[in-house]
C-alpha atoms as a PDB file:
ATOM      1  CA  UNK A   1      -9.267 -25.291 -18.168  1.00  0.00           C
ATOM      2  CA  UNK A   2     -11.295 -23.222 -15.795  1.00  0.00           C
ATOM      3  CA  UNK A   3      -8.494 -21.110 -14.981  1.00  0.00           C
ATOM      4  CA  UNK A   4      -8.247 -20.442 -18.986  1.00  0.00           C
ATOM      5  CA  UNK A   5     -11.704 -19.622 -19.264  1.00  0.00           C
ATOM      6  CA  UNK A   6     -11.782 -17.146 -16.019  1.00  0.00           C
ATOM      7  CA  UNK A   7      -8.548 -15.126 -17.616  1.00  0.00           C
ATOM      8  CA  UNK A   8      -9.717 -14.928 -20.753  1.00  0.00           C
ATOM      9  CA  UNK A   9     -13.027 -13.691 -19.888  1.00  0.00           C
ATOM     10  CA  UNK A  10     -11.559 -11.064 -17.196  1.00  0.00           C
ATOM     11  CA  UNK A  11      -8.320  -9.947 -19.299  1.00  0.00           C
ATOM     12  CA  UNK A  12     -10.212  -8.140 -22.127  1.00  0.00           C
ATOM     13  CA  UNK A  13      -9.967  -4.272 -21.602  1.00  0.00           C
ATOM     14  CA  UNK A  14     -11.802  -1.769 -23.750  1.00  0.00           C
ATOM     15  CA  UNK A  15      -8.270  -1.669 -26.043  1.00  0.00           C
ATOM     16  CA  UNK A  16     -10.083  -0.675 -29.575  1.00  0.00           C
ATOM     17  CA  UNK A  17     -11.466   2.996 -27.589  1.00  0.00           C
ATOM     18  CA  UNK A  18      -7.704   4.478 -26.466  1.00  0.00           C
ATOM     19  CA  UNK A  19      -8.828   7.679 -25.823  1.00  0.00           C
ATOM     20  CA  UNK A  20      -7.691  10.183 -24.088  1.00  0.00           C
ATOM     21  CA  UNK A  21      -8.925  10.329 -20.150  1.00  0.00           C
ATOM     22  CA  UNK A  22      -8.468  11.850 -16.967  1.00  0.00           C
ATOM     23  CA  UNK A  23      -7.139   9.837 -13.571  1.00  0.00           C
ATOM     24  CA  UNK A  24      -7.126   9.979 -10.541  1.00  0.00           C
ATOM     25  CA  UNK A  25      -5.268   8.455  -7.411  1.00  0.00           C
ATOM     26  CA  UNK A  26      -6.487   9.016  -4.000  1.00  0.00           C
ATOM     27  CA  UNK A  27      -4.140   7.189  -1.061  1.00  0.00           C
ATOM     28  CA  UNK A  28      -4.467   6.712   2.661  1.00  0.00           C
ATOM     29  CA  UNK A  29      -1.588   5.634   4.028  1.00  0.00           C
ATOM     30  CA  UNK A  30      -1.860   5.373   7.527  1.00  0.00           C
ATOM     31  CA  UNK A  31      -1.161   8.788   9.713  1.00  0.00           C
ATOM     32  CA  UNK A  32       1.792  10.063   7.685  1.00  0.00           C
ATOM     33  CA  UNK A  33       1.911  13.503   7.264  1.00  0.00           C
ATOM     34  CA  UNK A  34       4.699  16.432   5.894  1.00  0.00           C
ATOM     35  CA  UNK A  35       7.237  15.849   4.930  1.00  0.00           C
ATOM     36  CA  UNK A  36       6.137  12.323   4.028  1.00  0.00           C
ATOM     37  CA  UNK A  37       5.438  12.585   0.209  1.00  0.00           C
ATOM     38  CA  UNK A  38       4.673  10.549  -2.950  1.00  0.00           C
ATOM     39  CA  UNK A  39       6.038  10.671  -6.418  1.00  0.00           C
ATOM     40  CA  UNK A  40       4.391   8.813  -9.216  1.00  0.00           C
ATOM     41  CA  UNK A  41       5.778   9.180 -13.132  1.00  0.00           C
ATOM     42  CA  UNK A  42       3.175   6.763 -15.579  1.00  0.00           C
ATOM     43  CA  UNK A  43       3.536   5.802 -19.243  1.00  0.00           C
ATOM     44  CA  UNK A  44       0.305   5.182 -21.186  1.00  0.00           C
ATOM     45  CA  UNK A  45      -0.380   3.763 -24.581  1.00  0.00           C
ATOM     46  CA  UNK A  46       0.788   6.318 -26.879  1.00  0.00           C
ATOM     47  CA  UNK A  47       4.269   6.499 -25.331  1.00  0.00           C
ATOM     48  CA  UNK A  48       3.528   9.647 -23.429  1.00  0.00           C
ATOM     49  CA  UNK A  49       2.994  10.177 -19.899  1.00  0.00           C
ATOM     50  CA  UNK A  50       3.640  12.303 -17.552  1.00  0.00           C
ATOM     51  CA  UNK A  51       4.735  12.783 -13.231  1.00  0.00           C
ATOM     52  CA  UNK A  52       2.924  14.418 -10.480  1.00  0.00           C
ATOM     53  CA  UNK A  53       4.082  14.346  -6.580  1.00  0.00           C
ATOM     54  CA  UNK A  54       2.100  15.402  -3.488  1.00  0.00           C
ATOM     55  CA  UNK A  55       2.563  15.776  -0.141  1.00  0.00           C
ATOM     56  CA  UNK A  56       0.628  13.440   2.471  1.00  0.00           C
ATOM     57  CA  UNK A  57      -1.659  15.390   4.953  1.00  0.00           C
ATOM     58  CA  UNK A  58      -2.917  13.129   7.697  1.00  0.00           C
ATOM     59  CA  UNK A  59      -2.280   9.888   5.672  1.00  0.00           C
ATOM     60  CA  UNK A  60      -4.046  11.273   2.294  1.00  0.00           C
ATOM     61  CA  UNK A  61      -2.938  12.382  -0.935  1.00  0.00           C
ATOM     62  CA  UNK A  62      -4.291  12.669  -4.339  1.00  0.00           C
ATOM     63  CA  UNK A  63      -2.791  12.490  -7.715  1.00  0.00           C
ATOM     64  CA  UNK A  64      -4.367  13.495 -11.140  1.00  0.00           C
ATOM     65  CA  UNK A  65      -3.656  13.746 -14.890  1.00  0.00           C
ATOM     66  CA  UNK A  66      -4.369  12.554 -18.006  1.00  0.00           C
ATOM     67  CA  UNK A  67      -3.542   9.479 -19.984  1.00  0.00           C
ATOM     68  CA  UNK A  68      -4.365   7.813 -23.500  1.00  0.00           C
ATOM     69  CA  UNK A  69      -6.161   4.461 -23.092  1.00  0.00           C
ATOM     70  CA  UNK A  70      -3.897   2.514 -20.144  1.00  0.00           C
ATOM     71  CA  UNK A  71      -0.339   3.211 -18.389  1.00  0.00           C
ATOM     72  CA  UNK A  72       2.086   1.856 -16.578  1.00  0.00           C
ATOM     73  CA  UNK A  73       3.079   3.324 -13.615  1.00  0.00           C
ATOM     74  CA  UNK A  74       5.534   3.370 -10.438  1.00  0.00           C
ATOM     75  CA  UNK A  75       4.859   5.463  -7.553  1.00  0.00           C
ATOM     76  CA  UNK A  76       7.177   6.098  -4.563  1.00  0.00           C
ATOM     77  CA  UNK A  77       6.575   7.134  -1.329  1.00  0.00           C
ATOM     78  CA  UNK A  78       9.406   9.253   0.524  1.00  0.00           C
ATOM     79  CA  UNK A  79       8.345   8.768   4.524  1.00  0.00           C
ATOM     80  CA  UNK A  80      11.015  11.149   5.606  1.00  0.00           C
ATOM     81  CA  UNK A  81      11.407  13.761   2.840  1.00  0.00           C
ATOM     82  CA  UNK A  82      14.371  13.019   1.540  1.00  0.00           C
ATOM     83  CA  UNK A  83      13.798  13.787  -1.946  1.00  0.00           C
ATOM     84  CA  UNK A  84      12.417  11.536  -5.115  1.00  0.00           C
ATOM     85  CA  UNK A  85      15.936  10.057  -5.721  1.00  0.00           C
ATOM     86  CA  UNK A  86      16.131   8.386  -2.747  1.00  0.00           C
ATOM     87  CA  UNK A  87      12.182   7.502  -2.540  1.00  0.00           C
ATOM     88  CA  UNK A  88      12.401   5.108  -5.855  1.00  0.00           C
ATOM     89  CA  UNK A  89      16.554   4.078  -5.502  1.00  0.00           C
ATOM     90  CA  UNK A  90      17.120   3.724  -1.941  1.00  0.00           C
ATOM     91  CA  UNK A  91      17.921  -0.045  -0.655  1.00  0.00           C
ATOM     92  CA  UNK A  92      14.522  -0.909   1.078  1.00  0.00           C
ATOM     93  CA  UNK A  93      12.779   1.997  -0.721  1.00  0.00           C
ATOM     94  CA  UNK A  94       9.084   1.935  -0.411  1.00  0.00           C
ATOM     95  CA  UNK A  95       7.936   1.809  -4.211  1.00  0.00           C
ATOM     96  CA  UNK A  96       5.541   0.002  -6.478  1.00  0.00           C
ATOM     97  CA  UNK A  97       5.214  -0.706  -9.885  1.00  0.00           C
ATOM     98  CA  UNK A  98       1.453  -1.165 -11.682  1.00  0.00           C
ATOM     99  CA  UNK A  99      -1.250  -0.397 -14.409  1.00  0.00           C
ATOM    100  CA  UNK A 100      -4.372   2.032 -14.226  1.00  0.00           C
ATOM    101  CA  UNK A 101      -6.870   3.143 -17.155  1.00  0.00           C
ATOM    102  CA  UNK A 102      -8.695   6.426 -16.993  1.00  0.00           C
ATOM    103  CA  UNK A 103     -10.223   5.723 -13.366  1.00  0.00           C
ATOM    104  CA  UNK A 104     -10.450   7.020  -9.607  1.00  0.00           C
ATOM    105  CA  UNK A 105      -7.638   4.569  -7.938  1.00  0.00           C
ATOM    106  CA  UNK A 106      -7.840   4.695  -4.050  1.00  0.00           C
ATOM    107  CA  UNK A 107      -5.036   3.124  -2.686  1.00  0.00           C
ATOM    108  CA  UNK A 108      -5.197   2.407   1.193  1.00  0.00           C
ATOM    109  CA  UNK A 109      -2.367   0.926   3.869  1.00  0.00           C
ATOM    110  CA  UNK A 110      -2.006   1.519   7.361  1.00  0.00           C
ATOM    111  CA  UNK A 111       2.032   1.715   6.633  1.00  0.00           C
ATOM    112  CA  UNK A 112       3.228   1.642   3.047  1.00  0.00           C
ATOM    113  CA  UNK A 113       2.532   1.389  -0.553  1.00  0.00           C
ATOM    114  CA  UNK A 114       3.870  -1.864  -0.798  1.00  0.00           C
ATOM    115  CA  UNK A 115       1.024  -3.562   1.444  1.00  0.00           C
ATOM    116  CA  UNK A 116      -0.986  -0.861  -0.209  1.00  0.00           C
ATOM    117  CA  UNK A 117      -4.913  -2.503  -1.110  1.00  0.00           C
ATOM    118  CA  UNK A 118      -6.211  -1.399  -4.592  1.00  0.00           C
ATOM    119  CA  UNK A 119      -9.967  -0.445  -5.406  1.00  0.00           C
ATOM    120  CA  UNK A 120     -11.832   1.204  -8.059  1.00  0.00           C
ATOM    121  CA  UNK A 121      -9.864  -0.021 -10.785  1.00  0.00           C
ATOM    122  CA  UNK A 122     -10.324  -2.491 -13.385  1.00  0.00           C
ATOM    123  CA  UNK A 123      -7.103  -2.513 -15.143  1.00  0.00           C
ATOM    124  CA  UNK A 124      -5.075  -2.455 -12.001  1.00  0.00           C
ATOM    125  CA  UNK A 125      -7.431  -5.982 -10.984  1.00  0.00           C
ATOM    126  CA  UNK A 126      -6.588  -7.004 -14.387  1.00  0.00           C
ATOM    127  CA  UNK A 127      -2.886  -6.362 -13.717  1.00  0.00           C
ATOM    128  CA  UNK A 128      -2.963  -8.759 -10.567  1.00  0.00           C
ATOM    129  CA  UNK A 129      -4.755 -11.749 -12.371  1.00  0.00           C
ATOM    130  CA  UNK A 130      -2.045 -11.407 -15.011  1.00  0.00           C
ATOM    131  CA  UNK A 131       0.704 -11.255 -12.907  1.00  0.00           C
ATOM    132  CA  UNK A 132      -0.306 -13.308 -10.417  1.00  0.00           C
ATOM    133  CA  UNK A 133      -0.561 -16.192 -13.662  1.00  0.00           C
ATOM    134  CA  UNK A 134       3.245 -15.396 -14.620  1.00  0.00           C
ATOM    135  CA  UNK A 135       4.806 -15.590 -11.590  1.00  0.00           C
ATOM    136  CA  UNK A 136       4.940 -12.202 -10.452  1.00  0.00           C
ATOM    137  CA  UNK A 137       6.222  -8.672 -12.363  1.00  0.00           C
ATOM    138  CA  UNK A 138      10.181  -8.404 -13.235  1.00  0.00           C
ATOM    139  CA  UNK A 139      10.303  -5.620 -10.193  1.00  0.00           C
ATOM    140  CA  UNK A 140       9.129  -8.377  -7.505  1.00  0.00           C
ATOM    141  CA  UNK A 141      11.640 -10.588  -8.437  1.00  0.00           C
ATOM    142  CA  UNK A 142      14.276  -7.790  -9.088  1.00  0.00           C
ATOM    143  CA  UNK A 143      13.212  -7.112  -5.065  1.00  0.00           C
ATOM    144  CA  UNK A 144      13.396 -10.395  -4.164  1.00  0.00           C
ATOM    145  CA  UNK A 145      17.153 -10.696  -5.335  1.00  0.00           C
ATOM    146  CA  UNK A 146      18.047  -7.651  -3.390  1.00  0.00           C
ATOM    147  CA  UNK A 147      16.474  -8.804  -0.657  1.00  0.00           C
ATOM    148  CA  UNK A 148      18.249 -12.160  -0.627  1.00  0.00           C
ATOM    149  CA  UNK A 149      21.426 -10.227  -0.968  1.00  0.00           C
ATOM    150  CA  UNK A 150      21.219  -7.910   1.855  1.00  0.00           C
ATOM    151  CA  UNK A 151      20.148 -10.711   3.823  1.00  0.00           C
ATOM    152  CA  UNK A 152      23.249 -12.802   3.033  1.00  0.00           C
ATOM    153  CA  UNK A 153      26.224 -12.531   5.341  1.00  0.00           C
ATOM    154  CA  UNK A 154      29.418 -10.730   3.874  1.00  0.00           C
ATOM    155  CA  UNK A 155      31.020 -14.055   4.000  1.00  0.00           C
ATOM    156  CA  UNK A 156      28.565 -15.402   1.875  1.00  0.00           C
ATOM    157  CA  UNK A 157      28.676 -12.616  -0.703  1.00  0.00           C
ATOM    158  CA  UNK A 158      32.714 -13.514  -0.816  1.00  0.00           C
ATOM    159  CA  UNK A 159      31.667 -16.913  -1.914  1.00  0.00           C
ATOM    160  CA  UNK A 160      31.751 -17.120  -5.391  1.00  0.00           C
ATOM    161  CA  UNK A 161      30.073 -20.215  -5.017  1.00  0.00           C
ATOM    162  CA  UNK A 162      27.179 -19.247  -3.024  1.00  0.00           C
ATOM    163  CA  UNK A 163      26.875 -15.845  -5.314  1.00  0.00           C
ATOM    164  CA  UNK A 164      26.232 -18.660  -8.594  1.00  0.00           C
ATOM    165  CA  UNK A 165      23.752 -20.567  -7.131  1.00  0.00           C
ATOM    166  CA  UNK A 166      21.378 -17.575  -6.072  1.00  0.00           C
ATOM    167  CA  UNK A 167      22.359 -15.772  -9.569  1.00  0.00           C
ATOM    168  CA  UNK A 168      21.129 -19.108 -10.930  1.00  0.00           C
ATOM    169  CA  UNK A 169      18.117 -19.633  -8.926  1.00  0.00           C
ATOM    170  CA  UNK A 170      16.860 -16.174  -9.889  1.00  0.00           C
ATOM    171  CA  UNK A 171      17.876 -16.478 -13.576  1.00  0.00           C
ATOM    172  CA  UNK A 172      15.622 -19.772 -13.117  1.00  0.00           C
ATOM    173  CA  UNK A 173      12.929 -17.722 -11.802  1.00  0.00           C
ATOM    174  CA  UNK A 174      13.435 -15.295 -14.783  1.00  0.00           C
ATOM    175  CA  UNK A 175      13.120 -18.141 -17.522  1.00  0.00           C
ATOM    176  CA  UNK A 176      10.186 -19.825 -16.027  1.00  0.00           C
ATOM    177  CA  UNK A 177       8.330 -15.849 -15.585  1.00  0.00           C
ATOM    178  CA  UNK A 178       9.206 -15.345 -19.644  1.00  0.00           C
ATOM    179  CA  UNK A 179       7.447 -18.786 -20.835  1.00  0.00           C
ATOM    180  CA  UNK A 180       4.350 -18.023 -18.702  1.00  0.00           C
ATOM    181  CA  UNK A 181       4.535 -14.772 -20.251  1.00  0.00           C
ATOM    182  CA  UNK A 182       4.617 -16.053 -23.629  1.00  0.00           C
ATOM    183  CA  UNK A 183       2.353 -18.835 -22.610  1.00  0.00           C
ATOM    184  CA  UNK A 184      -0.287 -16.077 -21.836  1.00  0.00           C
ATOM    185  CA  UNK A 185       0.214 -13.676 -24.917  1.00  0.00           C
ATOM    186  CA  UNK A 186      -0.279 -17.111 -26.676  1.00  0.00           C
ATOM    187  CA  UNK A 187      -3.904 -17.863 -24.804  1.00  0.00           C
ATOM    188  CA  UNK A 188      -5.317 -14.697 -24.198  1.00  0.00           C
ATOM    189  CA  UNK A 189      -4.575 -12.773 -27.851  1.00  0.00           C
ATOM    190  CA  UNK A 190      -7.460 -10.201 -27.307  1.00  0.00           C
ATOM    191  CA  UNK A 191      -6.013  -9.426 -23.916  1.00  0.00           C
ATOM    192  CA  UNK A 192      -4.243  -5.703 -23.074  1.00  0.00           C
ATOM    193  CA  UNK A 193      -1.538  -7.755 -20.912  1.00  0.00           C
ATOM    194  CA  UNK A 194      -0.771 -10.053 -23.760  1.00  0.00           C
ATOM    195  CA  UNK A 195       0.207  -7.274 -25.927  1.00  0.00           C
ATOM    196  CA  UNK A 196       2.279  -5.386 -22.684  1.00  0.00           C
ATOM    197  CA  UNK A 197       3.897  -9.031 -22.018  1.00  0.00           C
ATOM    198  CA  UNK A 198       4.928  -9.705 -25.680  1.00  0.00           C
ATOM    199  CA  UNK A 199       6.623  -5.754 -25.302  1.00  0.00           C
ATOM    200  CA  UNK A 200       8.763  -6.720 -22.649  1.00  0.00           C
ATOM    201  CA  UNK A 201       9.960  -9.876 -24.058  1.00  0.00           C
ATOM    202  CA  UNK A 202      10.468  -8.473 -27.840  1.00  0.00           C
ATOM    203  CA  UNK A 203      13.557  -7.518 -27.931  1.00  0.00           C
ATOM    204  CA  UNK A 204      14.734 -10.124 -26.130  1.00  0.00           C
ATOM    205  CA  UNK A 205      16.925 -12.557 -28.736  1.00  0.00           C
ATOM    206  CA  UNK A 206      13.727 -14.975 -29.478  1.00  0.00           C
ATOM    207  CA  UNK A 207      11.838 -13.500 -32.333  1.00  0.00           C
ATOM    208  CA  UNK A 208      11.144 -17.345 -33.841  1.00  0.00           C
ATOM    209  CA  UNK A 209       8.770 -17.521 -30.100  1.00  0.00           C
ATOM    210  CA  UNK A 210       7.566 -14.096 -30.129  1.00  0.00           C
ATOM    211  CA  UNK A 211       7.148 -13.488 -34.198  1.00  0.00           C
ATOM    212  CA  UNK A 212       3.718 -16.113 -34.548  1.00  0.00           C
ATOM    213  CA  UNK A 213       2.269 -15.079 -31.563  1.00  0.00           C
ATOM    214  CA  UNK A 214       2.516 -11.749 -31.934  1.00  0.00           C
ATOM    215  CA  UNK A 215       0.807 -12.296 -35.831  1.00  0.00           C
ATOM    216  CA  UNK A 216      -1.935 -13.831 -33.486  1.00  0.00           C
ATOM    217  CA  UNK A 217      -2.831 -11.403 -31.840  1.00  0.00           C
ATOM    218  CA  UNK A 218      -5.989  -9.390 -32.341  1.00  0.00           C
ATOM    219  CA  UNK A 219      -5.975  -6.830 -35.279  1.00  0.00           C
ATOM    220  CA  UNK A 220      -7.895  -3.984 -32.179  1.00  0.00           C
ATOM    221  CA  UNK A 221      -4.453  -4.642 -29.802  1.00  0.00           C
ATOM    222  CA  UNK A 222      -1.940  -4.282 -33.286  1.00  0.00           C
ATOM    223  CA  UNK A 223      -4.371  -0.937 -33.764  1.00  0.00           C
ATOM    224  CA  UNK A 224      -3.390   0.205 -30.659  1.00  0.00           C
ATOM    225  CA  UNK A 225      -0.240   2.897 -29.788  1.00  0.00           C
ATOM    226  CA  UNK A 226       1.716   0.035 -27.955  1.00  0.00           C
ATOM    227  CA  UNK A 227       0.321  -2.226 -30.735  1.00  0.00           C
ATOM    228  CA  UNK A 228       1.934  -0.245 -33.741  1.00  0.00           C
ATOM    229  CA  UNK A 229       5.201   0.356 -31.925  1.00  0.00           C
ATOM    230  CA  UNK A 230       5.549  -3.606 -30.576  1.00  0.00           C
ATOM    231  CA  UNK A 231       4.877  -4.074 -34.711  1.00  0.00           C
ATOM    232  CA  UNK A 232       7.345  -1.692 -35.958  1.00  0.00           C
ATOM    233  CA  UNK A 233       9.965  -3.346 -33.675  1.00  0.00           C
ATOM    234  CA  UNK A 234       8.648  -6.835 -34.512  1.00  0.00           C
ATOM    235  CA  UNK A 235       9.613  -5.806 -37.883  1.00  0.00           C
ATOM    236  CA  UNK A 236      13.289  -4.601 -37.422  1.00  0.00           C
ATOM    237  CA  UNK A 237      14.231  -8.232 -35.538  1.00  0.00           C
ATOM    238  CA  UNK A 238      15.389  -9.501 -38.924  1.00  0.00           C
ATOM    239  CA  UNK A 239      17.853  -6.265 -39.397  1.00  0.00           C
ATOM    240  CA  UNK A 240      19.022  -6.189 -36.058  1.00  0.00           C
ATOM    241  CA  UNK A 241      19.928  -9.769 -35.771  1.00  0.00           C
ATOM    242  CA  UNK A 242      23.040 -11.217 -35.021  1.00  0.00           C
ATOM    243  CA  UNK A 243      24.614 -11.591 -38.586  1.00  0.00           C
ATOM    244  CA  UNK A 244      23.272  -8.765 -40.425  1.00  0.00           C
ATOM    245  CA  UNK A 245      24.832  -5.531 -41.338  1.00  0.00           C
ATOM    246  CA  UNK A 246      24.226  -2.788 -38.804  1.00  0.00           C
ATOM    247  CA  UNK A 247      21.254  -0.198 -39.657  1.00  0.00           C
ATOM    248  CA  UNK A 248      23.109   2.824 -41.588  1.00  0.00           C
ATOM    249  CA  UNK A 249      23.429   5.920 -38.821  1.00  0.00           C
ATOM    250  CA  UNK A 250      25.444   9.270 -38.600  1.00  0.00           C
ATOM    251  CA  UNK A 251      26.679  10.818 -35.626  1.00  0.00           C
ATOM    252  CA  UNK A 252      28.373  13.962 -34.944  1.00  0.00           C
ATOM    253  CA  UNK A 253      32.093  13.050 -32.746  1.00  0.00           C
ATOM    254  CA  UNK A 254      33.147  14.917 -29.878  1.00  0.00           C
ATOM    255  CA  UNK A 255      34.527  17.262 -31.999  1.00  0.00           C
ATOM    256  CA  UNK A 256      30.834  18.315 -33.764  1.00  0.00           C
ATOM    257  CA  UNK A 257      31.928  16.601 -36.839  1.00  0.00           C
ATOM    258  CA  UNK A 258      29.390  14.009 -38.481  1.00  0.00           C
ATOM    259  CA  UNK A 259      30.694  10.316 -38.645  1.00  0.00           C
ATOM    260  CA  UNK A 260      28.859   7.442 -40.458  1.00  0.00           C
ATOM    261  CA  UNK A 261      28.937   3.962 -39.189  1.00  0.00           C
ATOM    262  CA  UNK A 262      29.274   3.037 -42.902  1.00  0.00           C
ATOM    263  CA  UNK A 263      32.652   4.861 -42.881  1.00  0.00           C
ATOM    264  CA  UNK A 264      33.875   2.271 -40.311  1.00  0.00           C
ATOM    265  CA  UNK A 265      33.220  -1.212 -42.092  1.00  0.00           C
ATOM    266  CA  UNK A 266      36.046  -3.332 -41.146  1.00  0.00           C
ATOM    267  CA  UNK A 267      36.773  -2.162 -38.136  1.00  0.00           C
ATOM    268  CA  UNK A 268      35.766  -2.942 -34.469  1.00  0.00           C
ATOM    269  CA  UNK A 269      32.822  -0.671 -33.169  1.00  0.00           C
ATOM    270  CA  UNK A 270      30.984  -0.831 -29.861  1.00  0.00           C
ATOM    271  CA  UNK A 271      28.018   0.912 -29.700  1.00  0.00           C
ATOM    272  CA  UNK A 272      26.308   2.287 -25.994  1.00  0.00           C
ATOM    273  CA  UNK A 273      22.552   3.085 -25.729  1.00  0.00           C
ATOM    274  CA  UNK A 274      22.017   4.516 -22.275  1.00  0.00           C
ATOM    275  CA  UNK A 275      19.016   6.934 -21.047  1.00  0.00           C
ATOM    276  CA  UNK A 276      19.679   9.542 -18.937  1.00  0.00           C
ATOM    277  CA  UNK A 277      16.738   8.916 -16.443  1.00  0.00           C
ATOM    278  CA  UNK A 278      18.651   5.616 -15.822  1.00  0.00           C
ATOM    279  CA  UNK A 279      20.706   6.423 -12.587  1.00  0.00           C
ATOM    280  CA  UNK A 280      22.857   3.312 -12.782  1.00  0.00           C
ATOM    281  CA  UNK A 281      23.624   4.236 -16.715  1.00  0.00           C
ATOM    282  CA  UNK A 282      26.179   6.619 -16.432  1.00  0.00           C
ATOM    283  CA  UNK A 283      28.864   5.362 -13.288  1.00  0.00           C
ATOM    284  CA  UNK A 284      28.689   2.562 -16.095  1.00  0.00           C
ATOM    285  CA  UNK A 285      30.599   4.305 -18.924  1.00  0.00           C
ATOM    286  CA  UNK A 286      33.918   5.035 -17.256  1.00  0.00           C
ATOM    287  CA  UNK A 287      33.874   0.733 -16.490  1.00  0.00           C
ATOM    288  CA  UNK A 288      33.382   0.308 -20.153  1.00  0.00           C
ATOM    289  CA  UNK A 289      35.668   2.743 -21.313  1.00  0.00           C
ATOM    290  CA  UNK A 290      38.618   0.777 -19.000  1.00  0.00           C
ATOM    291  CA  UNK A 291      37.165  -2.690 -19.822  1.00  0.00           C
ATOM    292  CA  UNK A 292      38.034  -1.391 -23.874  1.00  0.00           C
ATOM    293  CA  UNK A 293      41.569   0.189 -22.804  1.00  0.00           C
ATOM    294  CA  UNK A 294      42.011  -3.674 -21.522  1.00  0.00           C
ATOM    295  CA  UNK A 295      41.112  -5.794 -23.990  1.00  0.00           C
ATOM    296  CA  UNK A 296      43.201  -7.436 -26.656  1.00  0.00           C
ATOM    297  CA  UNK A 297      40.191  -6.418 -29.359  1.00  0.00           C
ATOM    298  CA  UNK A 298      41.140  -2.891 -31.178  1.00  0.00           C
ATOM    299  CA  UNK A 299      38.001  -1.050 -30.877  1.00  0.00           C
ATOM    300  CA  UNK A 300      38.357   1.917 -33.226  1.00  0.00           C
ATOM    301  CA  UNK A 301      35.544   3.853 -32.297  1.00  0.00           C
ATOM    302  CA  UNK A 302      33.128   4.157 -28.862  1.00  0.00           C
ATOM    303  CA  UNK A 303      29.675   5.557 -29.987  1.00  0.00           C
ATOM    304  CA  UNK A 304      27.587   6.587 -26.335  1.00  0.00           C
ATOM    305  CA  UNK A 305      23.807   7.121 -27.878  1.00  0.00           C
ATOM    306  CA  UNK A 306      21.710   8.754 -25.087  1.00  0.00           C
ATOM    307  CA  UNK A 307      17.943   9.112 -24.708  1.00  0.00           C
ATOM    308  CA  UNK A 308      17.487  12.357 -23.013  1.00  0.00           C
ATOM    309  CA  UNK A 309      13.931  11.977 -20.435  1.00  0.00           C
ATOM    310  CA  UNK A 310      11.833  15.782 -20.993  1.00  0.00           C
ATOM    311  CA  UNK A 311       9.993  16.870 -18.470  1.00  0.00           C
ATOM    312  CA  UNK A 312       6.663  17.188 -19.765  1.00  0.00           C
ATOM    313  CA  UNK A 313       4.856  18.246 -16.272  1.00  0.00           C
ATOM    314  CA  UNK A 314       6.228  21.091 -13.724  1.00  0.00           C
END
């Protein structure tokens, strides 16, 4: 019960006053200097967000920009300059993934970001109590599977036994993270972390959990950017679910030439959404397009619906 009361009490940001605000992030990371650089790209409430990089001079570097109410961040740190790509995607890459408000972050380490110490910012505190209560974020245990992988001997990761059990030990890990999630939005419904876990888990296949305790939470975090756009796709569970007709769209073919989905009823349609900031997206399509030359289904038509990332900062 104590625990309750401590979270509650400490997981109640300022989330009625999103306004707009200025950051900033000042590291020390030990006595890396050029070419060593970091590269951080943030999200805040309103959807927005934005991507800075500097170069580390004697350890230090400082980041800056602006942000409405919180965001979500990941910054990388390339030790050998070798370019953001391989700074964030690289096996072993040095990269972490967190919240900020409109604060001066200073980030210290004698080696790396990710045994990196945190000060001068309340969200990011906020961030650890709340993660810390669910069992850690989805990237930690994403990084723990890796990890296990590499780790494993090739014979090992031939065994389609042994490849089962630690596929079902993490999807264990992944089930028990979700209901402390839930368990959370569910306790703390004034908190800024119960509205960012309930976003994660929405579109998820289990409206009947999410649906009342999202109506539970308070009317400031539903006022909220992330608030209105969790409630707008709160709202389109019912016509999205398994059983319904799909949402009415048009799209122009490869030829230019506009094609409803309503044109198609009857027929088999499979339907791709992919972003093109997602490196592992793409080497994806040519598997899919083989895995529908294979089956026994006829699929009459292959829709690929991108979501193109602008660059909004030089």
């Amino acid at each position: 019960m104590l625990k309750r009361i401590f979270l509650a009490t400490m997981l109640v940001p300022a989330v009625a006053s999103a306004q707009t605000g200025t950051f900033t992030i000042t590291g020390n990371i030990g006595k890396l200097d050029k070419p060593a650089k970091v590269y951080i790209d943030y999200t805040s409430d309103n959807g927005k967000g934005g991507e800075d990089s500097a170069v580390l001079v004697n350890g230090q570097f400082k980041l800056t920009g602006k942000l409405v109410g919180n965001a979500s961040a990941r910054l990388a740190l390339d030790h050998e300059g070798k370019g953001k790509g391989f700074s964030v995607y690289s096996p072993g890459a040095d990269v972490i993934y967190f919240y900020f408000g409109a604060e001066n972050v200073k980030i210290a380490s004698k080696d790396s970001l990710y045994n990196a110490t945190f000060s001068g910012s309340k969200v990011y505190n906020e961030f650890v109590a709340y993660k810390k209560y669910i069992g850690g974020s989805i990237m930690e245990l994403s990084r723990d599977y890796q990890q296990a992988y590499m780790e494993a001997s090739d014979e090992d990761k031939r065994d389609a036994e042994f490849m089962q059990a630690m596929n079902s030990r993490f999807e264990a890990r992944r089930k028990a993270r979700a209901e402390k999630v839930l368990e959370f939005a569910k306790n703390n419904p004034k908190s800024y972390f119960a509205l960012a876990g309930l976003s994660e888990l929405a579109d998820k296949g289990n409206a009947a959990v999410t649906k009342p305790i999202w109506d539970a939470l308070s009317k400031e975090l539903k006022a909220t950017d992330m608030g209105k756009e969790l409630g707008l796709r709160m709202a389109s569970i019912n016509i999205t679910k398994v059983g319904q007709p799909a949402p009415a769209f048009t799209q122009n073919d490869v030829d230019g030439k506009p094609l409803a989905l309503a044109s198609l009823k009857g027929k088999v349609v499979l339907i791709d959404f992919w972003a093109s900031w997602c490196s592992p997206a793409a080497p994806k399509i040519p598997i899919c397009c083989r895995n529908i030359k294979s089956t026994k289904t006829r699929v009459s038509k292959f829709f690929l619906c991108r979501s193109i990332q602008i660059k909004r900062h030089g």
